[in-house]
Protein backbone atom coordinates (compact mmCIF):
# COMPACT_ATOMS: atom_id res chain seq x y z
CA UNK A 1 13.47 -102.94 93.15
CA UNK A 2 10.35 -103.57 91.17
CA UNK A 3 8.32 -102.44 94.51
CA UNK A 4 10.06 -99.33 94.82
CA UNK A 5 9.36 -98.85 90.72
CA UNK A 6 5.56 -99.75 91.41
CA UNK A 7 5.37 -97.14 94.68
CA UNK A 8 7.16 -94.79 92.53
CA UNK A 9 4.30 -95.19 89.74
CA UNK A 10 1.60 -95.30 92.32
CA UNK A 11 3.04 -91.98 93.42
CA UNK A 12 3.44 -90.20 90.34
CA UNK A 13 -0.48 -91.28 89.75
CA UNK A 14 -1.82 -89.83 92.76
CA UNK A 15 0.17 -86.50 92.54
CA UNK A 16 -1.21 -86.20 88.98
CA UNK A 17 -4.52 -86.79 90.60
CA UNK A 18 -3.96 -84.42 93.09
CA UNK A 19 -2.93 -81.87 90.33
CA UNK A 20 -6.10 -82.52 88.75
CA UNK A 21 -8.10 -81.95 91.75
CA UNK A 22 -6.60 -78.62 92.16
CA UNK A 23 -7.90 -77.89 88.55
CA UNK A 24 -11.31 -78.77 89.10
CA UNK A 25 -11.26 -76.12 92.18
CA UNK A 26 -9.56 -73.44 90.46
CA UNK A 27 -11.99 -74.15 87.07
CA UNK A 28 -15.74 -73.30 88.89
CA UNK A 29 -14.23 -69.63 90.04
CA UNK A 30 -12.99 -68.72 86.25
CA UNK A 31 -16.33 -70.00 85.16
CA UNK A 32 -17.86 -67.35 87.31
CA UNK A 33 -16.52 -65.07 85.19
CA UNK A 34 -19.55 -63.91 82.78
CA UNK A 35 -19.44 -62.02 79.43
CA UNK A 36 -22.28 -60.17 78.15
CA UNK A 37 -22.83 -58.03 75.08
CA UNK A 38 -23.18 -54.40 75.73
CA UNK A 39 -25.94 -54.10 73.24
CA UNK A 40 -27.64 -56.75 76.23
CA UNK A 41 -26.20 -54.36 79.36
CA UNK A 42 -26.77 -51.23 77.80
CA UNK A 43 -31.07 -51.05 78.61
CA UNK A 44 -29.78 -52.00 82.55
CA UNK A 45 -28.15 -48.70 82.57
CA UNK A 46 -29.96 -46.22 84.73
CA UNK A 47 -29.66 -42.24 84.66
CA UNK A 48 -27.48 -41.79 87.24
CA UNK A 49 -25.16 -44.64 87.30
CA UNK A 50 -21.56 -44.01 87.71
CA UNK A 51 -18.99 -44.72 85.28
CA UNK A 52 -15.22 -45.10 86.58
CA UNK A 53 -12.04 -45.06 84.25
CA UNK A 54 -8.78 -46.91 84.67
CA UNK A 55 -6.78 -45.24 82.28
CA UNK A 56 -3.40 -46.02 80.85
CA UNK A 57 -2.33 -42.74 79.86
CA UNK A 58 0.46 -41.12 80.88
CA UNK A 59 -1.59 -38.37 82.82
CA UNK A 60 -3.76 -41.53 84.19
CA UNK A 61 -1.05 -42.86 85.57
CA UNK A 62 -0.12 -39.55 87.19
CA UNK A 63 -3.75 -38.83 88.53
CA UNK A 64 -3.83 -42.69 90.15
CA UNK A 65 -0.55 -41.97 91.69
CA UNK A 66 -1.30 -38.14 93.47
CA UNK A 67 -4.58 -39.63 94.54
CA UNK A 68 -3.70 -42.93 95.31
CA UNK A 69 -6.50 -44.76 93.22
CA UNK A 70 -6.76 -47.23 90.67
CA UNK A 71 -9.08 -45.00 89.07
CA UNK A 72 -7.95 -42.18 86.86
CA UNK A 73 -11.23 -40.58 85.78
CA UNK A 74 -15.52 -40.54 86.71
CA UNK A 75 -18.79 -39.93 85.00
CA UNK A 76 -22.22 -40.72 85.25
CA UNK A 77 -24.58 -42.05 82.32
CA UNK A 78 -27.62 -40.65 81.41
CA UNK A 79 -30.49 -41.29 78.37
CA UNK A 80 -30.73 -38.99 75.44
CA UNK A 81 -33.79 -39.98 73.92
CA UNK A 82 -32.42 -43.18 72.40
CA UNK A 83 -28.71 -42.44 73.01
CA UNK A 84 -26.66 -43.74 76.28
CA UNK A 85 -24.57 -40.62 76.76
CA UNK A 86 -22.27 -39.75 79.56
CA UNK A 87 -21.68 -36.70 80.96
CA UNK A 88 -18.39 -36.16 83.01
CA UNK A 89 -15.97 -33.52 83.33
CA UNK A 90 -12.46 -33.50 80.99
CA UNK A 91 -9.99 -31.11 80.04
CA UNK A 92 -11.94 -29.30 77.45
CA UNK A 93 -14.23 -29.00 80.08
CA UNK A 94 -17.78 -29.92 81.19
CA UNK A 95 -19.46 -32.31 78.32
CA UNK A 96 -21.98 -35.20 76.86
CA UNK A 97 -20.71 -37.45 74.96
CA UNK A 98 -22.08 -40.77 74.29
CA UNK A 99 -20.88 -43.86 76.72
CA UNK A 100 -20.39 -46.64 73.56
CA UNK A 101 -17.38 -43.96 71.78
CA UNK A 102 -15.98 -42.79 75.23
CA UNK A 103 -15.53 -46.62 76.09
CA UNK A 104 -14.03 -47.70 72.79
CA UNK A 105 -11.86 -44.65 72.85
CA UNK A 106 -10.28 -45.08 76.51
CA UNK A 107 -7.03 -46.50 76.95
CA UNK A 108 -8.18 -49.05 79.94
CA UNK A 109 -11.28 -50.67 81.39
CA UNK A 110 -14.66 -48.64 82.49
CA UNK A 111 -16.44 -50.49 85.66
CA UNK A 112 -20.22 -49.58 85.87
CA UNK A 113 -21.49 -48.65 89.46
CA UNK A 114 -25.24 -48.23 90.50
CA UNK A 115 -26.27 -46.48 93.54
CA UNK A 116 -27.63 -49.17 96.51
CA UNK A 117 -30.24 -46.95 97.95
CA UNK A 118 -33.37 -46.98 95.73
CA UNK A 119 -33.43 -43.83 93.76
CA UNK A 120 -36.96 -42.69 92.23
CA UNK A 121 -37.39 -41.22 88.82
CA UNK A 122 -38.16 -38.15 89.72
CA UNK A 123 -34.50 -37.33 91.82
CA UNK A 124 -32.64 -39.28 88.69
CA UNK A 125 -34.30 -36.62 86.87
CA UNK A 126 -33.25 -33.93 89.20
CA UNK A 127 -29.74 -35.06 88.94
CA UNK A 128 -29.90 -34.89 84.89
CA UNK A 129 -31.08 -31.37 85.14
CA UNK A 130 -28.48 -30.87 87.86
CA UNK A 131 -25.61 -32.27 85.44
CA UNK A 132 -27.11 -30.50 82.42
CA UNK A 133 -26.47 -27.32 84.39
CA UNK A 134 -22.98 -27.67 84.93
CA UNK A 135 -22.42 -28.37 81.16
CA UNK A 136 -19.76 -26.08 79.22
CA UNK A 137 -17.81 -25.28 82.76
CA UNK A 138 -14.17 -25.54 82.68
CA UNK A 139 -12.13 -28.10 83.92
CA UNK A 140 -10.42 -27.50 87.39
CA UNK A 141 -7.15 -28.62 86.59
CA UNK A 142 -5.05 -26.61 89.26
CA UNK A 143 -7.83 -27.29 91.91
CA UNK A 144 -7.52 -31.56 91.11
CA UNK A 145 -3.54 -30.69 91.01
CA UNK A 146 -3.90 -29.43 94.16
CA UNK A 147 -5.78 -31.93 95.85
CA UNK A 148 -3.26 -34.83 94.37
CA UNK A 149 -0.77 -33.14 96.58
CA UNK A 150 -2.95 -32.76 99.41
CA UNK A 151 -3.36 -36.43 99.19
CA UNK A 152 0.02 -37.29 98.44
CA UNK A 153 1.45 -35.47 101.43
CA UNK A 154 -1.53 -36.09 103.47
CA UNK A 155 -2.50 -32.67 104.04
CA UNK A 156 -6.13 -32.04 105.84
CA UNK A 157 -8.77 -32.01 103.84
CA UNK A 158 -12.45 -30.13 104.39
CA UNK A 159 -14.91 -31.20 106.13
CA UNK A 160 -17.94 -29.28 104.96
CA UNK A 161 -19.95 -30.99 103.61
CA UNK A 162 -22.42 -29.11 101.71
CA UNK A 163 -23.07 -28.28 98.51
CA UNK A 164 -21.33 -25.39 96.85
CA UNK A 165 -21.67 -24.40 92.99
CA UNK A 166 -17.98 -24.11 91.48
CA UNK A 167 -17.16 -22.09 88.31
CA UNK A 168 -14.56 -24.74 87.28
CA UNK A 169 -14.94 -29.05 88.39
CA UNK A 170 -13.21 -31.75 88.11
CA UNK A 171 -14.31 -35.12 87.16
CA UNK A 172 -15.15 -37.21 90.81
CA UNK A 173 -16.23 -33.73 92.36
CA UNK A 174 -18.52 -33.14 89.44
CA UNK A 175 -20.42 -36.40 89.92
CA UNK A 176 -20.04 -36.40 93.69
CA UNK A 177 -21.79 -33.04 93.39
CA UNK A 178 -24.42 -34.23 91.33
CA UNK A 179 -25.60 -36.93 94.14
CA UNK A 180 -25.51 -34.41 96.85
CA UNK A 181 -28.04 -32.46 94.55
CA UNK A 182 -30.50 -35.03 95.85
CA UNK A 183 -29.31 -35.04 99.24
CA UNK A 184 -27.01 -38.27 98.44
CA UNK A 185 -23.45 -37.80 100.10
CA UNK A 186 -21.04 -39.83 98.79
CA UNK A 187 -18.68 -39.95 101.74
CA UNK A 188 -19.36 -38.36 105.08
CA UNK A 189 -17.53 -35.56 106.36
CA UNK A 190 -15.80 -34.76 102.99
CA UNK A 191 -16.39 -31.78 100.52
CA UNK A 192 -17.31 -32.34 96.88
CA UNK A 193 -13.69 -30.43 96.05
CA UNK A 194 -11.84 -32.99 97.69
CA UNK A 195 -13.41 -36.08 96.39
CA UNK A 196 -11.43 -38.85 94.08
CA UNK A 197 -12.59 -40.88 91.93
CA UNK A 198 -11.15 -43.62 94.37
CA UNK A 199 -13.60 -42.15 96.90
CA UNK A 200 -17.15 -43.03 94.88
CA UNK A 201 -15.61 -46.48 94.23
CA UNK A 202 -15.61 -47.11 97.73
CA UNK A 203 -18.65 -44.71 98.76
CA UNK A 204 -21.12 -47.34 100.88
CA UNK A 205 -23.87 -46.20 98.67
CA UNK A 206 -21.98 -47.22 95.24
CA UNK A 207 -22.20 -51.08 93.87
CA UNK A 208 -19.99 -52.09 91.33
CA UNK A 209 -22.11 -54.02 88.81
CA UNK A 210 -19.52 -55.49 86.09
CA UNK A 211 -16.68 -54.17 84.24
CA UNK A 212 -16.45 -53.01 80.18
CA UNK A 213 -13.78 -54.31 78.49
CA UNK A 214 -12.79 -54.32 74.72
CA UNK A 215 -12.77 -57.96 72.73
CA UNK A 216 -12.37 -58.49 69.29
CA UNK A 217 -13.34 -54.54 68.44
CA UNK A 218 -16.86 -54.95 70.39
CA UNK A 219 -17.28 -53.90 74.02
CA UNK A 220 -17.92 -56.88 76.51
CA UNK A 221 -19.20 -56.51 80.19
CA UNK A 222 -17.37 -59.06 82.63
CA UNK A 223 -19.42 -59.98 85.91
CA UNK A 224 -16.84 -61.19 88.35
């Protein structure tokens, strides 16, 4: 009897050590897990760098589910003298408006993408004036209505890919035009038009860098 008790307690000692073994190899991947200020992130931010939205609104929601994304919205960053702005394409239509307020105003977490092929000044520059351009254009809300269903019901999409100037854009085909302005194509055989925000995030020329997340009223990047 007092055997059995001491294998008993010899058990229950090594299970707890096995418990805290397990600990110790889940603890080194949450300490991966890096938070940085975005006063620190903000000067790593590059004209041209993509901005995607996973937004808990009710029209979010709907937009993730036609498209079948996580992502609800798109826009790329870009430097007014001092000011991180972002330009992007909403309801009221084609606009600037700077990335700190768009961030702490979203319902939801922004991730920050860069572009993996090295992209000189002078086309990030082309791509502002590009954007710029397009500024004060109404917002295609039939046309991204349209392609939800499309991709809901799995309906064929177009395969030209070139560059066409629209008189109304949506948020994902707004940026995705923008990179083809430099001759950057997003995803192959795949019109601008048909483009979700789902497709950038997963474009081989996009690298997700860290995502922006609100803490204690201050904005936080988190580098998985």
């Amino acid at each position: 009897m007092e055997q059995g008790t001491r294998n008993e307690q010899e058990d229950k000692v090594s299970g707890e050590q096995g418990k805290a073994s397990e600990k110790e190899k889940v603890k080194p991947k949450q300490e991966r897990c890096i938070n940085i200020g975005y006063d620190l992130v903000r000067p790593q931010i590059k004209n041209g760098d993509v901005l995607m939205f996973k937004g808990k609104y009710r029209s979010s929601f709907l937009i993730r589910w036609l498209t079948k994304s996580v992502y609800s919205h798109a826009g790329m960053a870009v430097w007014w003298n001092e000011r991180l702005m972002i330009m992007e394409a909403v309801m009221s239509g084609v606009r600037v408006a700077p990335l700190s307020r768009n961030i702490y105003q979203h319902k939801g977490n922004v991730e920050w993408f860069s572009c993996k092929k090295e992209t000189s000044e002078e086309d990030r520059l082309k791509m502002i004036i590009f954007a710029q351009e397009e500024l004060g254009k109404s917002y295609a809300r039939w046309k991204a209505v349209l392609f939800g269903v499309k991709v809901l019901f799995k309906r064929d999409l177009s395969e030209k890919d070139e560059l066409r100037m629209e008189n109304k854009l949506f948020c994902s085909q707004y940026v995705a035009q923008i990179y083809n302005s430099i001759g950057l194509d997003l995803k192959k055989n795949r019109e601008d038009r048909f483009m979700s925000p789902e497709d950038i995030a997963k474009s081989p020329l996009m690298e997700k860098r860290g995502e922006f997340k609100i803490k204690n009223d201050s904005i936080e990047l988190v580098y998985d």
